[in-house]
N, C-alpha and C. Protein backbone atom coordinates (compact mmCIF):
# COMPACT_ATOMS: atom_id res chain seq x y z
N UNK A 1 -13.69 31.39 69.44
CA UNK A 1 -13.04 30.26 68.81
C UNK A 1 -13.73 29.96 67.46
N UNK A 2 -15.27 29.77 67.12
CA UNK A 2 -15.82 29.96 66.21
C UNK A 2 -15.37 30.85 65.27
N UNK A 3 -15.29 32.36 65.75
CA UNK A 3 -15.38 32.98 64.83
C UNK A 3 -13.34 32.98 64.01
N UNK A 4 -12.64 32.24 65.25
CA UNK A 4 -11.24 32.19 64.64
C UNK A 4 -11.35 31.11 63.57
N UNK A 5 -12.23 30.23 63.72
CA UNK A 5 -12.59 29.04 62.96
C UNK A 5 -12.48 29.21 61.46
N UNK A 6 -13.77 30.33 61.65
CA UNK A 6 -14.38 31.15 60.48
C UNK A 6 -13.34 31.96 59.87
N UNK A 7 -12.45 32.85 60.39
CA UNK A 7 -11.48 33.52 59.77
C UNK A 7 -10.45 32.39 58.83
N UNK A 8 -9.86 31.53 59.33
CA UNK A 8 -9.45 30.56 58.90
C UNK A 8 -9.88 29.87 58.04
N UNK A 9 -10.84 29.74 57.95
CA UNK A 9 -11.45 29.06 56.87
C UNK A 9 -11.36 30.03 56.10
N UNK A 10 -12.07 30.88 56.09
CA UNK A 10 -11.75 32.14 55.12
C UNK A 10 -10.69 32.38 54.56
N UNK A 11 -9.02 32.52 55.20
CA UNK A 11 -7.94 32.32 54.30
C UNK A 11 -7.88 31.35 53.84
N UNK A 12 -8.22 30.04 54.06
CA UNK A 12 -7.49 29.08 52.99
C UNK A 12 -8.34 28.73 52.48
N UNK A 13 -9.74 29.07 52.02
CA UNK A 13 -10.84 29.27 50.64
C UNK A 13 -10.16 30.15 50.05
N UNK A 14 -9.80 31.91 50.52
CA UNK A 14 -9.12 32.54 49.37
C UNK A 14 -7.76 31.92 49.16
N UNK A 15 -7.04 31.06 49.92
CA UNK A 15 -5.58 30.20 49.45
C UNK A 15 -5.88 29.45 48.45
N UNK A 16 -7.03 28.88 48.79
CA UNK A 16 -7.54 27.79 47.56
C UNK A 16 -7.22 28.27 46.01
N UNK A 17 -8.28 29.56 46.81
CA UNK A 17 -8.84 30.37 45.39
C UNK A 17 -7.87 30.78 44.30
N UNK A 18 -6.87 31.21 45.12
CA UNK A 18 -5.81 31.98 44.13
C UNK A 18 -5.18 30.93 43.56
N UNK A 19 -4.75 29.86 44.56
CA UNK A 19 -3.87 28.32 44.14
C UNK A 19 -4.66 28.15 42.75
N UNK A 20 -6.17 27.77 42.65
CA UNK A 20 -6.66 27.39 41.39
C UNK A 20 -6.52 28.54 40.33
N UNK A 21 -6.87 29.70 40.58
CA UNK A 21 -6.35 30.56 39.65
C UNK A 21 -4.89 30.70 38.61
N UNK A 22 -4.25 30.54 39.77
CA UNK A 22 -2.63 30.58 39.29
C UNK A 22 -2.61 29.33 38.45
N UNK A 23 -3.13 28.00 39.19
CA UNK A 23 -3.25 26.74 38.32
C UNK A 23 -3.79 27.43 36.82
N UNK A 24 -5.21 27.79 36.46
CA UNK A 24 -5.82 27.96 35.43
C UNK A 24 -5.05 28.67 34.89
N UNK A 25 -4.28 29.95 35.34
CA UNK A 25 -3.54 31.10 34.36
C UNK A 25 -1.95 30.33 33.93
N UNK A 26 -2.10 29.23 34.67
CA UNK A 26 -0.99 28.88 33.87
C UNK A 26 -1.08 27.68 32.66
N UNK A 27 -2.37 27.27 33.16
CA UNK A 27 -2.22 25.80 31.74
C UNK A 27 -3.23 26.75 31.07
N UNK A 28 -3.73 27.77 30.97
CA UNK A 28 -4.84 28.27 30.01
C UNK A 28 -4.54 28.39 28.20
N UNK A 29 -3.20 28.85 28.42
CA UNK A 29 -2.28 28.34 27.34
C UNK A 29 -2.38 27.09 26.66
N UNK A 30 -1.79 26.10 27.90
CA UNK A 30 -1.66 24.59 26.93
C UNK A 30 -2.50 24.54 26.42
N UNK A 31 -4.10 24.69 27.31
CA UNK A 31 -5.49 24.53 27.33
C UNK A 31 -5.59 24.66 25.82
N UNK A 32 -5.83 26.05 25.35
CA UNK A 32 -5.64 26.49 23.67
C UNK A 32 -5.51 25.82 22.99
N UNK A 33 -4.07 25.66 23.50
CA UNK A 33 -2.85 25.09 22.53
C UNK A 33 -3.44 23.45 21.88
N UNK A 34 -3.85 22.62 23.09
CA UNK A 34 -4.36 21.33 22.88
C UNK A 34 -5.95 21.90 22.37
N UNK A 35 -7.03 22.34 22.32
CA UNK A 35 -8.00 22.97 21.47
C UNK A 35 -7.88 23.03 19.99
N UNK A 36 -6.62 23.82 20.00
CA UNK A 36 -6.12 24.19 18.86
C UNK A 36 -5.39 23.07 17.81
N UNK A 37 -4.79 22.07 18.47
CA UNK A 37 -4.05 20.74 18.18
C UNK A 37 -5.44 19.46 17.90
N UNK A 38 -5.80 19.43 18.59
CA UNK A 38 -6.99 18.44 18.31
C UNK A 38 -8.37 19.09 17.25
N UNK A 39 -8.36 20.58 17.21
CA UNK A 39 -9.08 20.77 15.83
C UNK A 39 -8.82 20.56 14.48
N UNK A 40 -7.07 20.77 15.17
CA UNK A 40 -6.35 20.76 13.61
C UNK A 40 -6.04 19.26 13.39
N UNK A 41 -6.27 18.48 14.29
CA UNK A 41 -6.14 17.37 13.81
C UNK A 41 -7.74 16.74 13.36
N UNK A 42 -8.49 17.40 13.64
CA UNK A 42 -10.20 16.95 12.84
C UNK A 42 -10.06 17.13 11.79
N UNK A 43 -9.83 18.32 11.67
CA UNK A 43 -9.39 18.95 9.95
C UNK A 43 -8.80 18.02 9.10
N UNK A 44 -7.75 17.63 9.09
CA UNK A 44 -6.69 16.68 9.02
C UNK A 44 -7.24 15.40 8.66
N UNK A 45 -7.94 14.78 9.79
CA UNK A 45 -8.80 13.61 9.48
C UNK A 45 -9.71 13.60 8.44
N UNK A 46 -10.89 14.37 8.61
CA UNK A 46 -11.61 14.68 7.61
C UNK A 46 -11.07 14.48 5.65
N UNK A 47 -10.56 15.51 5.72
CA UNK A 47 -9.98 15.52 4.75
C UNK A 47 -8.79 14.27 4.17
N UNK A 48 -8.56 13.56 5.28
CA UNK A 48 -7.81 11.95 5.03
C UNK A 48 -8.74 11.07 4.39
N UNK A 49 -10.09 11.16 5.16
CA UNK A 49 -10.63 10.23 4.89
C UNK A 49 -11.31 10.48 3.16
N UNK A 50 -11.50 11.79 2.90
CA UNK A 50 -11.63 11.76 1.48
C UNK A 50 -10.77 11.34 0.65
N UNK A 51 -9.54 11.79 0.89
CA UNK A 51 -8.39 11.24 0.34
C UNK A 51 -8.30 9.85 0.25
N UNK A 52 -8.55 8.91 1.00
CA UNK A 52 -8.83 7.82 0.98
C UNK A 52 -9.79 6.98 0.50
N UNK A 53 -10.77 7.68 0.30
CA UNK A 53 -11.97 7.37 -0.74
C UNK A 53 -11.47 7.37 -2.04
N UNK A 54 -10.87 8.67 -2.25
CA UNK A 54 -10.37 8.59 -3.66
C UNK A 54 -9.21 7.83 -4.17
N UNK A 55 -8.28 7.76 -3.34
CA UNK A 55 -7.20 6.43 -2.99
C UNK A 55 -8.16 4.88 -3.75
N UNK A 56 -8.86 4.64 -2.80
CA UNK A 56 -9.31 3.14 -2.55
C UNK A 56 -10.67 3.36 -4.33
N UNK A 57 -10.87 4.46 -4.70
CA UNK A 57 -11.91 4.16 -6.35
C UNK A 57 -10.66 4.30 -7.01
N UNK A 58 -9.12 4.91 -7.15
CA UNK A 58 -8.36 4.82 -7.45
C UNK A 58 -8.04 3.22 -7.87
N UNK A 59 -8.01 2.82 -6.81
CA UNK A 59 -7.33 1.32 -6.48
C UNK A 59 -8.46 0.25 -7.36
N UNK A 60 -9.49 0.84 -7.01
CA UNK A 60 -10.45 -0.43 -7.73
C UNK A 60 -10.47 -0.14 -9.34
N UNK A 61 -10.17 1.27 -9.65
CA UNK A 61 -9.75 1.81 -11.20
C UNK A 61 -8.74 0.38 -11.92
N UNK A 62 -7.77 0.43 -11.10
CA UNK A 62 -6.48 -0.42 -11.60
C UNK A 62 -6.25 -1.51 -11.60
N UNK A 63 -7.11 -2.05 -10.46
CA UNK A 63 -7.86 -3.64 -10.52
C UNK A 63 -8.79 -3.58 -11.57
N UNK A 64 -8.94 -3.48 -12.08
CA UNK A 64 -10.46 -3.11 -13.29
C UNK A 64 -9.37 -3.83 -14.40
N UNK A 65 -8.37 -2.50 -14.43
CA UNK A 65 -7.98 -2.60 -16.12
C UNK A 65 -6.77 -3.67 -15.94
N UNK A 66 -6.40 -3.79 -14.69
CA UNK A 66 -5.43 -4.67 -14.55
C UNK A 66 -6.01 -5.91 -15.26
N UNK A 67 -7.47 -6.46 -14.99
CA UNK A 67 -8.09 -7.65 -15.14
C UNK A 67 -7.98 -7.41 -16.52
N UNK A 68 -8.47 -6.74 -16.90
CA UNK A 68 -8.87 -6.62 -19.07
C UNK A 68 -7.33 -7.15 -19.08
N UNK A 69 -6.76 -6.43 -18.73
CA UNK A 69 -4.88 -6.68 -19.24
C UNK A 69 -4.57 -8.18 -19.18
N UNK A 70 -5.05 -8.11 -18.05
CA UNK A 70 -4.29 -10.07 -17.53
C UNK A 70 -4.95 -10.79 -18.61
N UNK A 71 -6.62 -10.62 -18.87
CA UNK A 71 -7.20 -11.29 -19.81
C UNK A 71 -7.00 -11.28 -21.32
N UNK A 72 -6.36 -10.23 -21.93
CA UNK A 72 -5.71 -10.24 -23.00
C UNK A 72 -4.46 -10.45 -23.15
N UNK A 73 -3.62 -10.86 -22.20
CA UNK A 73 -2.34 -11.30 -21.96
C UNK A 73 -2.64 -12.65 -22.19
N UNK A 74 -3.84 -13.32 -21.47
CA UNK A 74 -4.42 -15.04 -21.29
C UNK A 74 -4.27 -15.49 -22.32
N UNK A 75 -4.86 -14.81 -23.33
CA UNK A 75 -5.06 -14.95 -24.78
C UNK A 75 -3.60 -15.11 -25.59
N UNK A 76 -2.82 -14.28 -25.18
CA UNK A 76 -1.53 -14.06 -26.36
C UNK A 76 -0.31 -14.98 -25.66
N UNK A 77 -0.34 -15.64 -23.80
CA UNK A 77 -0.03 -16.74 -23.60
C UNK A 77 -0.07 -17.73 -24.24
N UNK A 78 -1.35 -17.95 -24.38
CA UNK A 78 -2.04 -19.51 -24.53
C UNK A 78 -1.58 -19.42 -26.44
N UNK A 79 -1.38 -18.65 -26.95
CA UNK A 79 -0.92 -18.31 -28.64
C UNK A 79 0.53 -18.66 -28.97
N UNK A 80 1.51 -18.19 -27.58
CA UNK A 80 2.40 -18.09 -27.47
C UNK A 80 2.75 -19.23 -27.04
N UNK A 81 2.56 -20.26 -26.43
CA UNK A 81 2.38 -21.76 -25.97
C UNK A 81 2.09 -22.65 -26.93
N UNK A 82 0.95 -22.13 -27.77
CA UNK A 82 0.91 -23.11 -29.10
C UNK A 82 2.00 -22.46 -30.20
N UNK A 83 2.59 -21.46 -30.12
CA UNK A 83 3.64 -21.41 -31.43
C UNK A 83 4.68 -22.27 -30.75
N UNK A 84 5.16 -22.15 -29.66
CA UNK A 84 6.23 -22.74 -28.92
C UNK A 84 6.26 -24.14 -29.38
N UNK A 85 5.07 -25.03 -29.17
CA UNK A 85 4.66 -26.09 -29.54
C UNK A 85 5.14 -26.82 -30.53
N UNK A 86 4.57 -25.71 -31.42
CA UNK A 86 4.20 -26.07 -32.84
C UNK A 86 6.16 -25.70 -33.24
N UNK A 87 6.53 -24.89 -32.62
CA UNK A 87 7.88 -24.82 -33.15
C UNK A 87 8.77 -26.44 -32.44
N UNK A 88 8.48 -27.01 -31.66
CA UNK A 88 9.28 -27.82 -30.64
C UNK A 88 9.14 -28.93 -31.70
N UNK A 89 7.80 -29.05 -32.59
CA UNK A 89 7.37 -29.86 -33.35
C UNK A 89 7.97 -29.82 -34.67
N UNK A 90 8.41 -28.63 -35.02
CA UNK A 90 9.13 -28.14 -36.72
C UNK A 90 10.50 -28.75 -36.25
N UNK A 91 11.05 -28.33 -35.04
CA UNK A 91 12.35 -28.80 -35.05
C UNK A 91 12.40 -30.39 -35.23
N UNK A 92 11.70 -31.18 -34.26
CA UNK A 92 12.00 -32.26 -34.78
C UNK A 92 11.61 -32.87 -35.78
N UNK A 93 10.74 -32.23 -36.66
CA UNK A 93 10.55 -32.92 -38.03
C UNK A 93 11.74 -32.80 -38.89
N UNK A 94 12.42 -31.04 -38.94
CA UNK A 94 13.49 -30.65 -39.42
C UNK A 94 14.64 -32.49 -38.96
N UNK A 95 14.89 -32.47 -37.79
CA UNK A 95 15.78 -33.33 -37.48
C UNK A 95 15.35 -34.74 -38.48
N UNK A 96 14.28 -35.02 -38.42
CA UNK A 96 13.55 -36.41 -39.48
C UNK A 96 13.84 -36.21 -40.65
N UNK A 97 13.75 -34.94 -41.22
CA UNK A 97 14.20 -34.50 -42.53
C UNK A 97 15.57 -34.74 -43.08
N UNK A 98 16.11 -34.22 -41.93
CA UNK A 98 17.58 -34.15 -42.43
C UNK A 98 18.42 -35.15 -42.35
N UNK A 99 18.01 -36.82 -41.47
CA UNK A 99 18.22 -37.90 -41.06
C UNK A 99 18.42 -38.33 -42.69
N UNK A 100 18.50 -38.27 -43.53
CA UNK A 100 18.70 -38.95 -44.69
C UNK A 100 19.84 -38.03 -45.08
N UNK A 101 19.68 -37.44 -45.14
CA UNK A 101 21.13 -36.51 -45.56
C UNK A 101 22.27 -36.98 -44.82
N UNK A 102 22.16 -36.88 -43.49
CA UNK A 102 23.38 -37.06 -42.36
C UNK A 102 23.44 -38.71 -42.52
N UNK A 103 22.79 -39.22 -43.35
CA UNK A 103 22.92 -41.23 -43.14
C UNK A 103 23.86 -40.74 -44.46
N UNK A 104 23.88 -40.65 -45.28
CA UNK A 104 24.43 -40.09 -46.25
C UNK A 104 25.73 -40.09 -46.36
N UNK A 105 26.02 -38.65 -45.59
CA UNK A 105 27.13 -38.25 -45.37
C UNK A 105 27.88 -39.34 -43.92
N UNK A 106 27.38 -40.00 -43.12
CA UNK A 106 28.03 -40.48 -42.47
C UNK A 106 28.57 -41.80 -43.37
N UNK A 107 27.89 -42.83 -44.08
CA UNK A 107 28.30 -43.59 -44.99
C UNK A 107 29.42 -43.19 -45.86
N UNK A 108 29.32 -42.14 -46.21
CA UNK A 108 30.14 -41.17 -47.15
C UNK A 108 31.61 -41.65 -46.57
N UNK A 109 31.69 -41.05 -45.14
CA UNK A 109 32.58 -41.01 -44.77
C UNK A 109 33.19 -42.10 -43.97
N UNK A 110 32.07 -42.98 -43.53
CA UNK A 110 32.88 -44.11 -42.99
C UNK A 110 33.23 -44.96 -44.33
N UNK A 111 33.04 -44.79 -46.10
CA UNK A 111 33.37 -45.45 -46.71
C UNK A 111 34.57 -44.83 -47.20
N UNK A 112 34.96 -43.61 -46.80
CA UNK A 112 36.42 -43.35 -47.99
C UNK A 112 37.42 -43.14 -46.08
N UNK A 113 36.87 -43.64 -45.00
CA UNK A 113 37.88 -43.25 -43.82
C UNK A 113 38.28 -44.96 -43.43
């Protein structure tokens, strides 16, 4: 009975055996395949992250000159605000100016209408 024990055991260790085999010979493939997929995605990374370095000194490049820009823009605002001004101010002097003329001509005309 032992030794039927023993035989038995013996086939289904080599049942085992082959079961895991057949298992391994068949994902040994994917196995690769995912090896092969997750290196190429290190690769990938790697090389992102430089890209992204150079991206982001890129980015601080254009914030840089963006600022000079905005700040010489500040300047030709604040120029552009006082001509505006100074023009809002010509017009109505123009209008003070011409207030004797138009008294003028309105007399003019309420005296011959």
């Amino acid at each position: 009975e032992l030794l039927d024990r023993e035989v038995k055991l013996q086939s289904e260790v080599k049942q085992c055996d082959g079961e895991l085999q057949s298992l391994v010979y068949e994902n040994y493939s994917k196995f690769i395949a995912a090896t092969d997929t997750i290196r190429n995605m290190r690769t990938k990374v790697d090389g992102m992250e430089t890209k992204m370095s150079l991206v982001k000194d890129k980015i601080k490049t254009i914030a840089e000159k963006n600022a000079v820009v905005d700040g010489k823009m500040e300047m030709r605002r604040a120029r552009f605000d006082e001509l505006n001004t100074v023009r809002d101010v010509m017009s109505k002097l123009n209008e003070v100016f011409e207030l004797p003329q138009k008294c003028r001509l309105s007399m003019e005309r309420g005296a011959l209408g």
